[in-house]
C-alpha atoms as a PDB file:
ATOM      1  CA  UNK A   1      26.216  -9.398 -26.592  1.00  0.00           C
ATOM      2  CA  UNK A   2      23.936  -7.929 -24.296  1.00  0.00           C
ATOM      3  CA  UNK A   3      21.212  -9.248 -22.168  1.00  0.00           C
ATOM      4  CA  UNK A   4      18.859  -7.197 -19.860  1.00  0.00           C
ATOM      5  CA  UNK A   5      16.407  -8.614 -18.186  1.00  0.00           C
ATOM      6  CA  UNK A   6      14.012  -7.563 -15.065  1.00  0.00           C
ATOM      7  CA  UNK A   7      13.092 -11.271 -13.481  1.00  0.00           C
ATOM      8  CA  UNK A   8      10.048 -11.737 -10.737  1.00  0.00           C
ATOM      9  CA  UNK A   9      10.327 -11.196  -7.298  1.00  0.00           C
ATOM     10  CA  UNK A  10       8.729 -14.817  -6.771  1.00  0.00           C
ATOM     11  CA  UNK A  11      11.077 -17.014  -5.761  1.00  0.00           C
ATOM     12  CA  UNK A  12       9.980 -19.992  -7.679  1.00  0.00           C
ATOM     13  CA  UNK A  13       9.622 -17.644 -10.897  1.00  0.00           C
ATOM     14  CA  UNK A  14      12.691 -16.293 -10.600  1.00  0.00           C
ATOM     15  CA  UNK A  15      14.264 -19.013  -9.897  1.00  0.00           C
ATOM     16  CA  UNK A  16      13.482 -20.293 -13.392  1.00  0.00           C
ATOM     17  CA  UNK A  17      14.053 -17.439 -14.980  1.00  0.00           C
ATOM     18  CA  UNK A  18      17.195 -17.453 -13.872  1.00  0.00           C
ATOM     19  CA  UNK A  19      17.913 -20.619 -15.395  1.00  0.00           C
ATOM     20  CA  UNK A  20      16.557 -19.845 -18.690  1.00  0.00           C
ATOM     21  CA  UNK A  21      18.666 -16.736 -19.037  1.00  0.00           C
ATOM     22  CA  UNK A  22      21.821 -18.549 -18.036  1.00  0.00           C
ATOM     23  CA  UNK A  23      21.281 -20.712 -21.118  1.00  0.00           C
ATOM     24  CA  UNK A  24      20.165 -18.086 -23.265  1.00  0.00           C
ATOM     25  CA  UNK A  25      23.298 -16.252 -22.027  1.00  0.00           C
ATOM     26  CA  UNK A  26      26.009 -19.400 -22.625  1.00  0.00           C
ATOM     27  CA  UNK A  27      24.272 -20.162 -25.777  1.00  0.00           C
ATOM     28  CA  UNK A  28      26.369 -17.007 -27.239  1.00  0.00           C
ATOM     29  CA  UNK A  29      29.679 -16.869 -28.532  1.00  0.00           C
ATOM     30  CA  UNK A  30      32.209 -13.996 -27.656  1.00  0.00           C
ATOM     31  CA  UNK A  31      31.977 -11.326 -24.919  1.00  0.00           C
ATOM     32  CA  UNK A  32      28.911 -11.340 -22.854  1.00  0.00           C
ATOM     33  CA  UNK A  33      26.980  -9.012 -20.307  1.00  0.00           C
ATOM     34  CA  UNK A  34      23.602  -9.711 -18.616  1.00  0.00           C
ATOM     35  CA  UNK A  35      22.152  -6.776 -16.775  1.00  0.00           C
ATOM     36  CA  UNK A  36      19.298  -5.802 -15.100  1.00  0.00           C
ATOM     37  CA  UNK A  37      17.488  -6.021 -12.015  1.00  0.00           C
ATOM     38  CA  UNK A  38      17.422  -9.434 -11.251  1.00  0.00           C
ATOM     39  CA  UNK A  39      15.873  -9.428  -7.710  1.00  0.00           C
ATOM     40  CA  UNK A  40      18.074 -11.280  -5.406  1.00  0.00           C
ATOM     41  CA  UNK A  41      21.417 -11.054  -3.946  1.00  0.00           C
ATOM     42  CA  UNK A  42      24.359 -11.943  -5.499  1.00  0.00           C
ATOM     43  CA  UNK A  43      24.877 -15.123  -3.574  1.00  0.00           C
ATOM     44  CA  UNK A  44      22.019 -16.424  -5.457  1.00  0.00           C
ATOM     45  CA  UNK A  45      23.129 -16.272  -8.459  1.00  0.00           C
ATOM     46  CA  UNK A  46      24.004 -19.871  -8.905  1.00  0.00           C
ATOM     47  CA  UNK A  47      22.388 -20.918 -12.502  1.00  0.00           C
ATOM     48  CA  UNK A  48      24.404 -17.707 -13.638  1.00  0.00           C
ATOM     49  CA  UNK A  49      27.829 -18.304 -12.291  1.00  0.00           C
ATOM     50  CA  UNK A  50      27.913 -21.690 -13.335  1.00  0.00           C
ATOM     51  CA  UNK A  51      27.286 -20.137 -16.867  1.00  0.00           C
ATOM     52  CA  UNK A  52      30.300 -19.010 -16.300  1.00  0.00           C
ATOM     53  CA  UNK A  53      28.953 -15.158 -15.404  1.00  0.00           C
ATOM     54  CA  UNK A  54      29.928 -13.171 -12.945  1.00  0.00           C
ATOM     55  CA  UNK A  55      31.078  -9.484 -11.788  1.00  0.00           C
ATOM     56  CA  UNK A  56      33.104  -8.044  -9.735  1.00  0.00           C
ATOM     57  CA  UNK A  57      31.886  -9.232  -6.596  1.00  0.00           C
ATOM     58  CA  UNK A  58      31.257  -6.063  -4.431  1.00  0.00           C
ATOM     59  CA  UNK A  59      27.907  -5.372  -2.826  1.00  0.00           C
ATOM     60  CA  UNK A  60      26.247  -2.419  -3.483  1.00  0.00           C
ATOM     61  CA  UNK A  61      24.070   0.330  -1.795  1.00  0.00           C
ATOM     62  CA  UNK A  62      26.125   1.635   1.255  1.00  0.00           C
ATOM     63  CA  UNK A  63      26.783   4.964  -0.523  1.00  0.00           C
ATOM     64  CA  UNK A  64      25.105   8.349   1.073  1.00  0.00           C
ATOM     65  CA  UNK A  65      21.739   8.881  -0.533  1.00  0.00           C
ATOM     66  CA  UNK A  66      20.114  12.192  -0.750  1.00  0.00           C
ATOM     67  CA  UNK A  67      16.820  13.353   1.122  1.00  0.00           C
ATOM     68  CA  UNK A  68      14.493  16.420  -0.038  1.00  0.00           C
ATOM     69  CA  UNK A  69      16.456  19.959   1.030  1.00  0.00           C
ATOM     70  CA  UNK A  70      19.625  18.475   0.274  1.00  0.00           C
ATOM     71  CA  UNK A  71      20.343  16.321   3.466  1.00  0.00           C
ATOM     72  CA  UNK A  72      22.365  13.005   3.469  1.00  0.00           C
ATOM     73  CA  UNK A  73      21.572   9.854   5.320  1.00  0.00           C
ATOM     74  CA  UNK A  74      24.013   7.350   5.351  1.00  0.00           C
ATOM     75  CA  UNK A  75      22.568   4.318   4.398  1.00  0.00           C
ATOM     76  CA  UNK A  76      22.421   0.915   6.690  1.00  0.00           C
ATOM     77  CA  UNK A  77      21.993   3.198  10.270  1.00  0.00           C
ATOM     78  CA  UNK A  78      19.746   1.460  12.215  1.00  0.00           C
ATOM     79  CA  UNK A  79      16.217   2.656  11.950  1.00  0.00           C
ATOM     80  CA  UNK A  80      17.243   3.529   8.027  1.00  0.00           C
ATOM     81  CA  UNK A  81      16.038   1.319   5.247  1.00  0.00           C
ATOM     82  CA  UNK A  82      18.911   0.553   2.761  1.00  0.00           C
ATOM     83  CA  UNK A  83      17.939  -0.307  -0.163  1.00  0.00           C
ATOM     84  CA  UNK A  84      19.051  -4.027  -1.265  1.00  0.00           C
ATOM     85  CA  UNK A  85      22.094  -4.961  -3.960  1.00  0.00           C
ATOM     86  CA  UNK A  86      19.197  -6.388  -6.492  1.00  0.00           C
ATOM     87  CA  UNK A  87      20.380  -4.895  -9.850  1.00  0.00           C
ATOM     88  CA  UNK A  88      23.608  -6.425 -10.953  1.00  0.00           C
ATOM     89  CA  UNK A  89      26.455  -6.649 -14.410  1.00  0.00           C
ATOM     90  CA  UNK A  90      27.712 -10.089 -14.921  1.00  0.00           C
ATOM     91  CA  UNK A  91      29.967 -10.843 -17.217  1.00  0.00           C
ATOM     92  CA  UNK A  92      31.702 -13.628 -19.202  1.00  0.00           C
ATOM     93  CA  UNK A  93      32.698 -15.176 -22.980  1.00  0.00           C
ATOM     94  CA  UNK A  94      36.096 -13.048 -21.772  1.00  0.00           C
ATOM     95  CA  UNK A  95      34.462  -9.864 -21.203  1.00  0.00           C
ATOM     96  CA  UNK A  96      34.705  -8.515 -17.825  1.00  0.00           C
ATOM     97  CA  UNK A  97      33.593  -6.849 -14.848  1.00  0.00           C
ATOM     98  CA  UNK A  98      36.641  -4.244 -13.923  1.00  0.00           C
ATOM     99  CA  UNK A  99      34.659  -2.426 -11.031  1.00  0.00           C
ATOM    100  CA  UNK A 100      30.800  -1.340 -10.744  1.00  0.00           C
ATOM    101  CA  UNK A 101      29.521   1.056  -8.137  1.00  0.00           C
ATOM    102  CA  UNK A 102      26.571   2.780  -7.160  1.00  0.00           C
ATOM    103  CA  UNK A 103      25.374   6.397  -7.629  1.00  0.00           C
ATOM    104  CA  UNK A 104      23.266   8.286  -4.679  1.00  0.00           C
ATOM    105  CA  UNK A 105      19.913   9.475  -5.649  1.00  0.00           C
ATOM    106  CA  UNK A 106      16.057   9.850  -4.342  1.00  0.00           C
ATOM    107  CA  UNK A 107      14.716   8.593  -7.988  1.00  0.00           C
ATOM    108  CA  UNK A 108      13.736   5.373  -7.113  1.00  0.00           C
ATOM    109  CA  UNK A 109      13.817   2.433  -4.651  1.00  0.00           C
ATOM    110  CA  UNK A 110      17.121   1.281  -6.414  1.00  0.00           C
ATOM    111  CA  UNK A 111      20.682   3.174  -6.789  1.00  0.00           C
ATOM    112  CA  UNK A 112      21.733   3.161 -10.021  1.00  0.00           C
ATOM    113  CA  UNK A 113      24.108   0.826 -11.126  1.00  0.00           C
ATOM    114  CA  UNK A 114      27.118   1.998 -12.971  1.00  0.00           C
ATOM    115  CA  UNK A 115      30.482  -0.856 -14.461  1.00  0.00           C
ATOM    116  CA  UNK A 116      33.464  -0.522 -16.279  1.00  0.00           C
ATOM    117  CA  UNK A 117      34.023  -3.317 -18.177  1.00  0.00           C
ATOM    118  CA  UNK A 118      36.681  -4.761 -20.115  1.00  0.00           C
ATOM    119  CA  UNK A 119      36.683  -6.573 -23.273  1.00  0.00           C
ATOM    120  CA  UNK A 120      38.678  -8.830 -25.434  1.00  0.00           C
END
């Protein structure tokens, strides 16, 4: 199965979104991923791991990220935004989350999100 989602960036919304998707998401039987941005860090994602989700438990967005004429700015210098680990893999129903990284770009606000996963 998989789930993608994009939940609020309010709190309280999110909050039960979160919920609702971890039930949606342990309602199903066999291999599992749920995907998306879900707009907080991965140490709040309580309702999710007690479904039994989870990755691979890295934190994302220190890569290099281009700027225009081909520079690189190392992201996290002080001074530098770096963009937050908001967009996460989970997995679970014995699928799994080998490794996930992040790929430098300028095309949005968020690094894209690349996993390997494993499956049954």
């Amino acid at each position: 199965w998989f789930v993608v989602t994009h939940l609020s960036t309010d709190r309280i919304s999110r909050a039960t979104q979160s919920r609702a998707l971890a039930s949606i998401a342990s309602g199903l039987d066999g291999p599992v991923l749920v995907m998306g941005d879900l707009n907080q860090s991965g140490g709040s994602l309580g309702p999710l791991a007690e479904a039994g989700l989870v990755s691979d438990g890295l934190r994302h967005g220190t890569l290099q990220r281009p700027l225009p004429g081909g520079l690189l700015r190392v992201l996290g210098v002080v001074g530098l935004p770096r963009p937050k680990h908001l967009d996460h893999v989970l997995a679970g129903g014995g699928a799994r989350v080998v490794r996930s990284w992040t790929v430098a770009s300028d095309a949005s606000d968020h690094l894209p999100l690349v996993a390997e996963i494993r499956v049954p």
